[in-house]
N, C-alpha and C. Protein backbone atom coordinates (compact mmCIF):
# COMPACT_ATOMS: atom_id res chain seq x y z
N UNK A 1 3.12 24.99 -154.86
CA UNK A 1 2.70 26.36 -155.03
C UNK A 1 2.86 27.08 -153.68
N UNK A 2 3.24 28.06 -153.79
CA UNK A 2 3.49 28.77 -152.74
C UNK A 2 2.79 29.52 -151.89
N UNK A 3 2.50 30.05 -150.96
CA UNK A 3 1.32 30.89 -150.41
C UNK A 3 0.91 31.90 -150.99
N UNK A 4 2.11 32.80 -151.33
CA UNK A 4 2.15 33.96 -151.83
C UNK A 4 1.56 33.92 -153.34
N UNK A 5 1.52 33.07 -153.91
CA UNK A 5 1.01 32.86 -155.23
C UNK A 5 -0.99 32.96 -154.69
N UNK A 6 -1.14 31.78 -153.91
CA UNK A 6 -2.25 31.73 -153.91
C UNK A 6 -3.04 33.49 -153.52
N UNK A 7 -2.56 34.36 -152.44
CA UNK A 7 -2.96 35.49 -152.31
C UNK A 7 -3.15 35.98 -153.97
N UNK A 8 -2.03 36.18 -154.66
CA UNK A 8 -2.21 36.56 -155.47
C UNK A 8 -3.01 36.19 -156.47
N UNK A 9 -3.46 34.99 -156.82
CA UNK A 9 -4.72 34.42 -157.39
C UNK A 9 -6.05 34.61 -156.69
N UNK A 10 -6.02 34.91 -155.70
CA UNK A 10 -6.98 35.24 -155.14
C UNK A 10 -7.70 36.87 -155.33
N UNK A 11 -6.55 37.86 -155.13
CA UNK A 11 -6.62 39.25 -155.06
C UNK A 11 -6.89 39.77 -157.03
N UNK A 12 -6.66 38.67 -157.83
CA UNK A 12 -6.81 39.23 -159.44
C UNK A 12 -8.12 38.34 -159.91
N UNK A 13 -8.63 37.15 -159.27
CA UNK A 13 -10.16 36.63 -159.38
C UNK A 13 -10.85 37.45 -158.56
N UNK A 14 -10.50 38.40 -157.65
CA UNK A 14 -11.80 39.42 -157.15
C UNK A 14 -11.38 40.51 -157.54
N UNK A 15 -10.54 41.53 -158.71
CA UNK A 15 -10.40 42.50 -159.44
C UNK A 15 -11.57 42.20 -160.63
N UNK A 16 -10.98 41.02 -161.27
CA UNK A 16 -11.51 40.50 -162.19
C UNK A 16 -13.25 40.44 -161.72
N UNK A 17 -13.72 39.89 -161.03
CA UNK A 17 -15.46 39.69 -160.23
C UNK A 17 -15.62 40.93 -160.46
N UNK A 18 -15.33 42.12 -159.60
CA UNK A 18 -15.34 43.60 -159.10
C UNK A 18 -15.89 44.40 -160.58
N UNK A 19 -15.03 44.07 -161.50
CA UNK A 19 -14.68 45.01 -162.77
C UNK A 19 -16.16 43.98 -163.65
N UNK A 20 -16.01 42.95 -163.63
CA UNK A 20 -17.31 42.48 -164.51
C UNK A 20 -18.67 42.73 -163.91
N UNK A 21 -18.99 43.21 -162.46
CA UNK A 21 -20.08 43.39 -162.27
C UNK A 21 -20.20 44.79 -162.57
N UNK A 22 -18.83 45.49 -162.59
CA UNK A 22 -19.48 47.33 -162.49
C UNK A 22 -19.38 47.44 -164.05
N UNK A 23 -19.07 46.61 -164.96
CA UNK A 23 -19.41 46.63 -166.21
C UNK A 23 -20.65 46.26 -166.58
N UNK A 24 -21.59 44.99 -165.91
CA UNK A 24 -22.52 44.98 -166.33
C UNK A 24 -23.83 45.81 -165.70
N UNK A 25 -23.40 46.17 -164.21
CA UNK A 25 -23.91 47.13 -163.96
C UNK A 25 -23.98 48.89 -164.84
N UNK A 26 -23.22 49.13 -165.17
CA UNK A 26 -22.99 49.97 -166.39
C UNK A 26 -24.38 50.13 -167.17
N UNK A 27 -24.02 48.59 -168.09
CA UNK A 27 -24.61 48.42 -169.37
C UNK A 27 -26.40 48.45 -168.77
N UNK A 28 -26.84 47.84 -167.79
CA UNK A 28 -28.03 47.74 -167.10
C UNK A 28 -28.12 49.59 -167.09
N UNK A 29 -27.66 50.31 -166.38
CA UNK A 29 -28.25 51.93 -166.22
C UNK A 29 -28.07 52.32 -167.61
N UNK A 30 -26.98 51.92 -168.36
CA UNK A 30 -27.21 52.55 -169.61
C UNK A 30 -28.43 52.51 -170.80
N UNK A 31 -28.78 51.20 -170.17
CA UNK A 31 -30.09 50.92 -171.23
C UNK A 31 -30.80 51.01 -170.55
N UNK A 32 -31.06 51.40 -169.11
CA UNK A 32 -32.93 52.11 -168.73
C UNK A 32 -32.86 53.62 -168.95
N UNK A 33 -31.54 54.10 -169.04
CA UNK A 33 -31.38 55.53 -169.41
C UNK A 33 -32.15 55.89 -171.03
N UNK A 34 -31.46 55.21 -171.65
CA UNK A 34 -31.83 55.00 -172.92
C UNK A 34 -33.44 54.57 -173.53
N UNK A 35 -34.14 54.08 -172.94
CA UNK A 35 -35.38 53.23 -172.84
C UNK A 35 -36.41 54.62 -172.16
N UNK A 36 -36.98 55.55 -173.10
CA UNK A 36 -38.29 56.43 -172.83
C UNK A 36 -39.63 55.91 -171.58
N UNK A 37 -39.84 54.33 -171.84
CA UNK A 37 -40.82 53.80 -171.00
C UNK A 37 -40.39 53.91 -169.35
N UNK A 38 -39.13 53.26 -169.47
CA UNK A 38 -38.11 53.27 -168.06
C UNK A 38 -39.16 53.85 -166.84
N UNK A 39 -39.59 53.87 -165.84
CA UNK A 39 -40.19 54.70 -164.59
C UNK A 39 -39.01 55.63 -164.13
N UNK A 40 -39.51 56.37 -163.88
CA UNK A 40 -38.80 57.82 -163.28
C UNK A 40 -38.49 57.52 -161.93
N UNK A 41 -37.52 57.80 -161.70
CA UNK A 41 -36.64 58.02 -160.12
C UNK A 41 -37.41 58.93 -159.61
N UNK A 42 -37.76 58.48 -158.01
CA UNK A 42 -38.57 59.68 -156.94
C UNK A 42 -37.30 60.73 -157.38
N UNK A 43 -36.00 60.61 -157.38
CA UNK A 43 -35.24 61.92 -157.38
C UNK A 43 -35.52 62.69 -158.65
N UNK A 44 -36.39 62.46 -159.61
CA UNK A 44 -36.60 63.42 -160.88
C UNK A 44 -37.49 64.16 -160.65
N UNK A 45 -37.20 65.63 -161.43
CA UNK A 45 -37.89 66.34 -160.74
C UNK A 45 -39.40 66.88 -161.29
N UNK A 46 -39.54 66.17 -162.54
CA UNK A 46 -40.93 65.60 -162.84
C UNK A 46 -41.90 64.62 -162.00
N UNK A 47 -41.60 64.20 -160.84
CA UNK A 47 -42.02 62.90 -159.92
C UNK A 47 -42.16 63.25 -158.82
N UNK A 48 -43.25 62.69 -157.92
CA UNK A 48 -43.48 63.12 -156.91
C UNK A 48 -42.72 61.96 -155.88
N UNK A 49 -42.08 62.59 -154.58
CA UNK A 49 -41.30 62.43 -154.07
C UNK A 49 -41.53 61.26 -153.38
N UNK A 50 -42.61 61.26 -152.79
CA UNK A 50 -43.21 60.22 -152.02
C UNK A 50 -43.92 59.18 -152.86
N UNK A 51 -43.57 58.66 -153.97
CA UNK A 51 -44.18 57.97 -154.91
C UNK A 51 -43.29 56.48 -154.51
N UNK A 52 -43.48 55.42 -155.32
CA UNK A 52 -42.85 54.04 -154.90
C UNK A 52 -41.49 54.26 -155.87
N UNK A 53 -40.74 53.71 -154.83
CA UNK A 53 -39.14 53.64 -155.82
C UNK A 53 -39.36 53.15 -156.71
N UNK A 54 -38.16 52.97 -157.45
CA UNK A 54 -38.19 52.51 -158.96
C UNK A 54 -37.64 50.76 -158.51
N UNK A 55 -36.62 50.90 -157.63
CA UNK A 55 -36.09 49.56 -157.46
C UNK A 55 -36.78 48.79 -156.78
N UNK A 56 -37.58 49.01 -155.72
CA UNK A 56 -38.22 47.71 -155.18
C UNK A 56 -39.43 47.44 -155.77
């Protein structure tokens, strides 16, 4: 096998990684979007600013 092969197996298993996390990242915001209970982002403007993030 050649070098040039291996780059290239290399550079389409981290397209491939890249594209399945921003897919399941996706599906994760799409269903707290969706979900009424969800906690509100300090950036909404129902919420007070200085309140605890949502993520930590």
């Amino acid at each position: 096998m050649d070098f040039t092969y291996l780059i290239v197996i290399l550079a389409l298993v981290t397209m491939l990684a890249v594209i399945v996390f921003a897919l399941v990242s996706k599906a994760k915001v799409e269903n707290r979007l969706a979900d009424e209970d969800s906690p509100k982002s300090t950036l909404a403007a129902d919420k007070a600013s200085d309140g605890k993030p949502v993520d930590v």
